[in-house]
Protein backbone atom coordinates (compact mmCIF):
# COMPACT_ATOMS: atom_id res chain seq x y z
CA UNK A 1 2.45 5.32 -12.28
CA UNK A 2 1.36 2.08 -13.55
CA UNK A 3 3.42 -0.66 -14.82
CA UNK A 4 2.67 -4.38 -16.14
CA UNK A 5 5.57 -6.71 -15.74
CA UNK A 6 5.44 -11.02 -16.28
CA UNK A 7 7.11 -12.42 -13.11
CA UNK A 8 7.08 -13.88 -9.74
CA UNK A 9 5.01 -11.73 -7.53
CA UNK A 10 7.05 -13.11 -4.44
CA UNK A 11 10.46 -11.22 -5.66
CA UNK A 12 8.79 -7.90 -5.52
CA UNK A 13 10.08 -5.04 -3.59
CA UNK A 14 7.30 -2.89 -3.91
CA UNK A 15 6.32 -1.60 -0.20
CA UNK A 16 3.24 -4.33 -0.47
CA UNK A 17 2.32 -7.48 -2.56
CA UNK A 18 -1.25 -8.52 -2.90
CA UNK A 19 -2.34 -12.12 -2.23
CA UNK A 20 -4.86 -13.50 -4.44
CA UNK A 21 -5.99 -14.89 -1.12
CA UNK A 22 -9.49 -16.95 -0.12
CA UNK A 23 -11.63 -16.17 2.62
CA UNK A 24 -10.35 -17.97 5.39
CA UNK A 25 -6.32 -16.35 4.07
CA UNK A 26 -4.63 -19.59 4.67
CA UNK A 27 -2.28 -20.52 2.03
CA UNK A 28 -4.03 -22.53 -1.02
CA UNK A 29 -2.50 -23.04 -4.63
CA UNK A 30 -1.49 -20.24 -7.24
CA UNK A 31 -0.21 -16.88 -6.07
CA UNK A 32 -1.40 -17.43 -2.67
CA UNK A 33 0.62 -20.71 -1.99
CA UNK A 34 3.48 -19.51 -3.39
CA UNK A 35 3.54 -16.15 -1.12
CA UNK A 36 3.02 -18.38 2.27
CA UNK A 37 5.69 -20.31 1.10
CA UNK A 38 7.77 -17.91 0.72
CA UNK A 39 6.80 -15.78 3.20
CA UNK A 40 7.20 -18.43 5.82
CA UNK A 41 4.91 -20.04 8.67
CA UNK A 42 4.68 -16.55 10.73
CA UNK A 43 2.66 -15.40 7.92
CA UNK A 44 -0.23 -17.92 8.66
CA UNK A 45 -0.11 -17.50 12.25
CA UNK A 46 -0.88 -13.54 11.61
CA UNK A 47 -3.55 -14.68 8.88
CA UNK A 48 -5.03 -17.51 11.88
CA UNK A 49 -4.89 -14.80 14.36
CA UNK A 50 -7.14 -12.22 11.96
CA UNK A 51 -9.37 -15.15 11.17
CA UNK A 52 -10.75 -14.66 7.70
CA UNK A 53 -11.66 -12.21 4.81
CA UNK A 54 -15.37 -11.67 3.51
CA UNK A 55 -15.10 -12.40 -0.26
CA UNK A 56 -14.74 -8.79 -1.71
CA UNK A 57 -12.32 -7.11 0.91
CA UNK A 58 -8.92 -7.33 2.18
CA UNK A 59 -6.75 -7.47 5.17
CA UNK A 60 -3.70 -6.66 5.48
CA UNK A 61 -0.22 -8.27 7.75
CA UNK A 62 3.37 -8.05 7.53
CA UNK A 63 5.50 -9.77 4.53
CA UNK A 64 7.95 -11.40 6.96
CA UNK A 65 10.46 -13.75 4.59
CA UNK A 66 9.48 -11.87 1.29
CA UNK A 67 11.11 -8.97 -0.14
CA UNK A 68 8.50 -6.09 1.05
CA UNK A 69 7.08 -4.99 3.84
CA UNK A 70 3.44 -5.69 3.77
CA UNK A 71 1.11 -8.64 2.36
CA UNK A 72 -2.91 -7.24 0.83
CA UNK A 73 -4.92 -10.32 1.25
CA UNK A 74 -7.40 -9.61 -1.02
CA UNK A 75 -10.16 -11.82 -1.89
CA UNK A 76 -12.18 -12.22 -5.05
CA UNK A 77 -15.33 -13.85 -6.02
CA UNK A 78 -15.53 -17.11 -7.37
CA UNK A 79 -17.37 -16.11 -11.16
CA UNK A 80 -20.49 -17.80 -11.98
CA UNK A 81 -22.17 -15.95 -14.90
CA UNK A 82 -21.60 -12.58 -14.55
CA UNK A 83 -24.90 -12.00 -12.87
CA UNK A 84 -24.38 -12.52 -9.34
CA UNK A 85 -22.65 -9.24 -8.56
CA UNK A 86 -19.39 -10.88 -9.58
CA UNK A 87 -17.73 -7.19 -10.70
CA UNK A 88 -19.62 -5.47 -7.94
CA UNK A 89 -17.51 -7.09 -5.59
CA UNK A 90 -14.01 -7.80 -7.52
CA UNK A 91 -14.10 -3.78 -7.73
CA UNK A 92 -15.06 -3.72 -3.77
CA UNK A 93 -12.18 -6.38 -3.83
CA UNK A 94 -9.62 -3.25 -5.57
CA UNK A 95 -11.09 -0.88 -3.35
CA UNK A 96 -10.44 -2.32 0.02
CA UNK A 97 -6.65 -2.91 -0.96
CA UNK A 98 -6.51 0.95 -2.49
CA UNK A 99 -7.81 1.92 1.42
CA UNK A 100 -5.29 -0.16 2.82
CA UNK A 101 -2.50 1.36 0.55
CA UNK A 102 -3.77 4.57 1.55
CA UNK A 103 -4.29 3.92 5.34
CA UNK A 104 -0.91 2.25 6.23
CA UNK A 105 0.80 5.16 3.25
CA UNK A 106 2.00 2.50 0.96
CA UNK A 107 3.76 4.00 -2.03
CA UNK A 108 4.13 1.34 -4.06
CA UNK A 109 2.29 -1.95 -4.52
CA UNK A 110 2.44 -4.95 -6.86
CA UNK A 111 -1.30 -6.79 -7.55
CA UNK A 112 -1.61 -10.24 -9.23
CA UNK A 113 -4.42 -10.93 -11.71
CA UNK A 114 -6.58 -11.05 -9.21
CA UNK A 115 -9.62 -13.66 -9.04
CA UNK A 116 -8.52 -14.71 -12.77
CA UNK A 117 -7.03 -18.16 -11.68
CA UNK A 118 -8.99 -21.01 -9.29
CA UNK A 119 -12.47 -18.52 -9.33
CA UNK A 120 -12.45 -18.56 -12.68
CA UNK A 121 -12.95 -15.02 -13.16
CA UNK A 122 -12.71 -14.16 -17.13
CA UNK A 123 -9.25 -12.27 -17.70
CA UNK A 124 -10.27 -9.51 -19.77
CA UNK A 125 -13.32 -8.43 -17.43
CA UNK A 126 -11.13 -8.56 -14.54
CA UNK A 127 -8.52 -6.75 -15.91
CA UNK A 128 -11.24 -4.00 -16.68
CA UNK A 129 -12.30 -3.83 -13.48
CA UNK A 130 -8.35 -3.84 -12.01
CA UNK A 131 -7.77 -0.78 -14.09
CA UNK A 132 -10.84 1.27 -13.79
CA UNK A 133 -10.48 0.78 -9.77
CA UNK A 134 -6.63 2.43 -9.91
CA UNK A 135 -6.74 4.62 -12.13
CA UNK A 136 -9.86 6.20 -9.89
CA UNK A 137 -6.92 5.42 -6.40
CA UNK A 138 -4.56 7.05 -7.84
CA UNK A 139 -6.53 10.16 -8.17
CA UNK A 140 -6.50 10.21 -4.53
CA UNK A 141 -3.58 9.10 -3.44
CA UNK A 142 0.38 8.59 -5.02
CA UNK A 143 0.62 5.17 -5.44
CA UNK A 144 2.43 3.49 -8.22
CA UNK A 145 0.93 0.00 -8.98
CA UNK A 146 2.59 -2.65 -11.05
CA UNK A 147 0.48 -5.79 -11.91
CA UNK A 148 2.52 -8.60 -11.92
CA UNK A 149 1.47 -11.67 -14.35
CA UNK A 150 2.69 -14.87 -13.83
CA UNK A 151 2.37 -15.71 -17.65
CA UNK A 152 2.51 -14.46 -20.64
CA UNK A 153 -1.37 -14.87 -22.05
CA UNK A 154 -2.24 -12.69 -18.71
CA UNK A 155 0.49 -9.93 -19.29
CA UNK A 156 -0.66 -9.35 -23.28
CA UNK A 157 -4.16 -8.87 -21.88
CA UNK A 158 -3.11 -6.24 -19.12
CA UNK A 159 -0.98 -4.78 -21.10
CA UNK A 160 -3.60 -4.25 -24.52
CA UNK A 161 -5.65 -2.86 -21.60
CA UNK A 162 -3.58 -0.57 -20.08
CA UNK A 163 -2.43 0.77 -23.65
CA UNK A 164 -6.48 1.29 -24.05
CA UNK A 165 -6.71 3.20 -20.96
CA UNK A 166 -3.92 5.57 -21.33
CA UNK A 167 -5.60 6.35 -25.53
């Protein structure tokens, strides 16, 4: 099942949130701020102790002060031009959190608009890529993903996308 709400991603209960995290998973602005805050400073001792994320994968720790269990750090690429392998990698990005769902048996998960905010990725192409990636997850696995948009620009886009997808 798939689902596209406007919220807070840090009030999920979902089994896992994703971080819109960068590469070195220490808490910056955006979604990933707001999750360390309100997550607590245990979070970035676990992210300090794991020591980074190569742009395009995730990693995954425990969600300590927030309302779930786990925290995907997932990292995106910044966007340039679109030639640089920029959706090569945001769909490695989806595909590294779908193995994590799958590895630690997460049944539900809740995904920000990933790479779509400080990396500048463009919100339609992303939210392409975000869809194509679970719908082909969830062929392998039960999972039921809501994407969770903080405003309500993002949440018309993923949801015009998501009524494509299931046409």
């Amino acid at each position: 099942m798939i689902k596209v709400i406007r919220g807070d991603i840090t009030s999920r209960t979902t089994d896992a949130v994703v971080n819109a995290a960068n590469t070195h998973l220490l808490a910056g602005g955006g979604v990933c701020g707001a999750i360390h805050r309100v997550a607590g400073p245990e979070l970035e001792k676990e992210c300090r102790a794991i020591g980074g994320c190569p742009t395009g994968e995730a990693r995954i720790t425990d969600a300590y002060a927030l309302p779930c269990k786990y925290v995907i750090h997932a990292v995106a690429p910044r966007y340039w031009d679109g030639t640089r392998g920029e959706s090569e990698l945001l769909s490695r990005c989806y595909q590294s959190i779908f193995s994590l769902t799958k590895k630690h048996r997460i049944e539900g998960v809740s995904i920000p608009a990933i790479g779509t905010g400080i990396y500048r990725y463009p919100v339609k192409e992303a939210t392409g890529i975000a869809f194509d990636t679970t719908l082909t997850a969830q062929k392998k696995q039960n999972l039921s993903v809501e994407f969770v948009c903080f405003d309500e620009d993002t949440a018309s886009v993923y949801e015009q996308t998501y009524q494509r997808c299931r046409a």
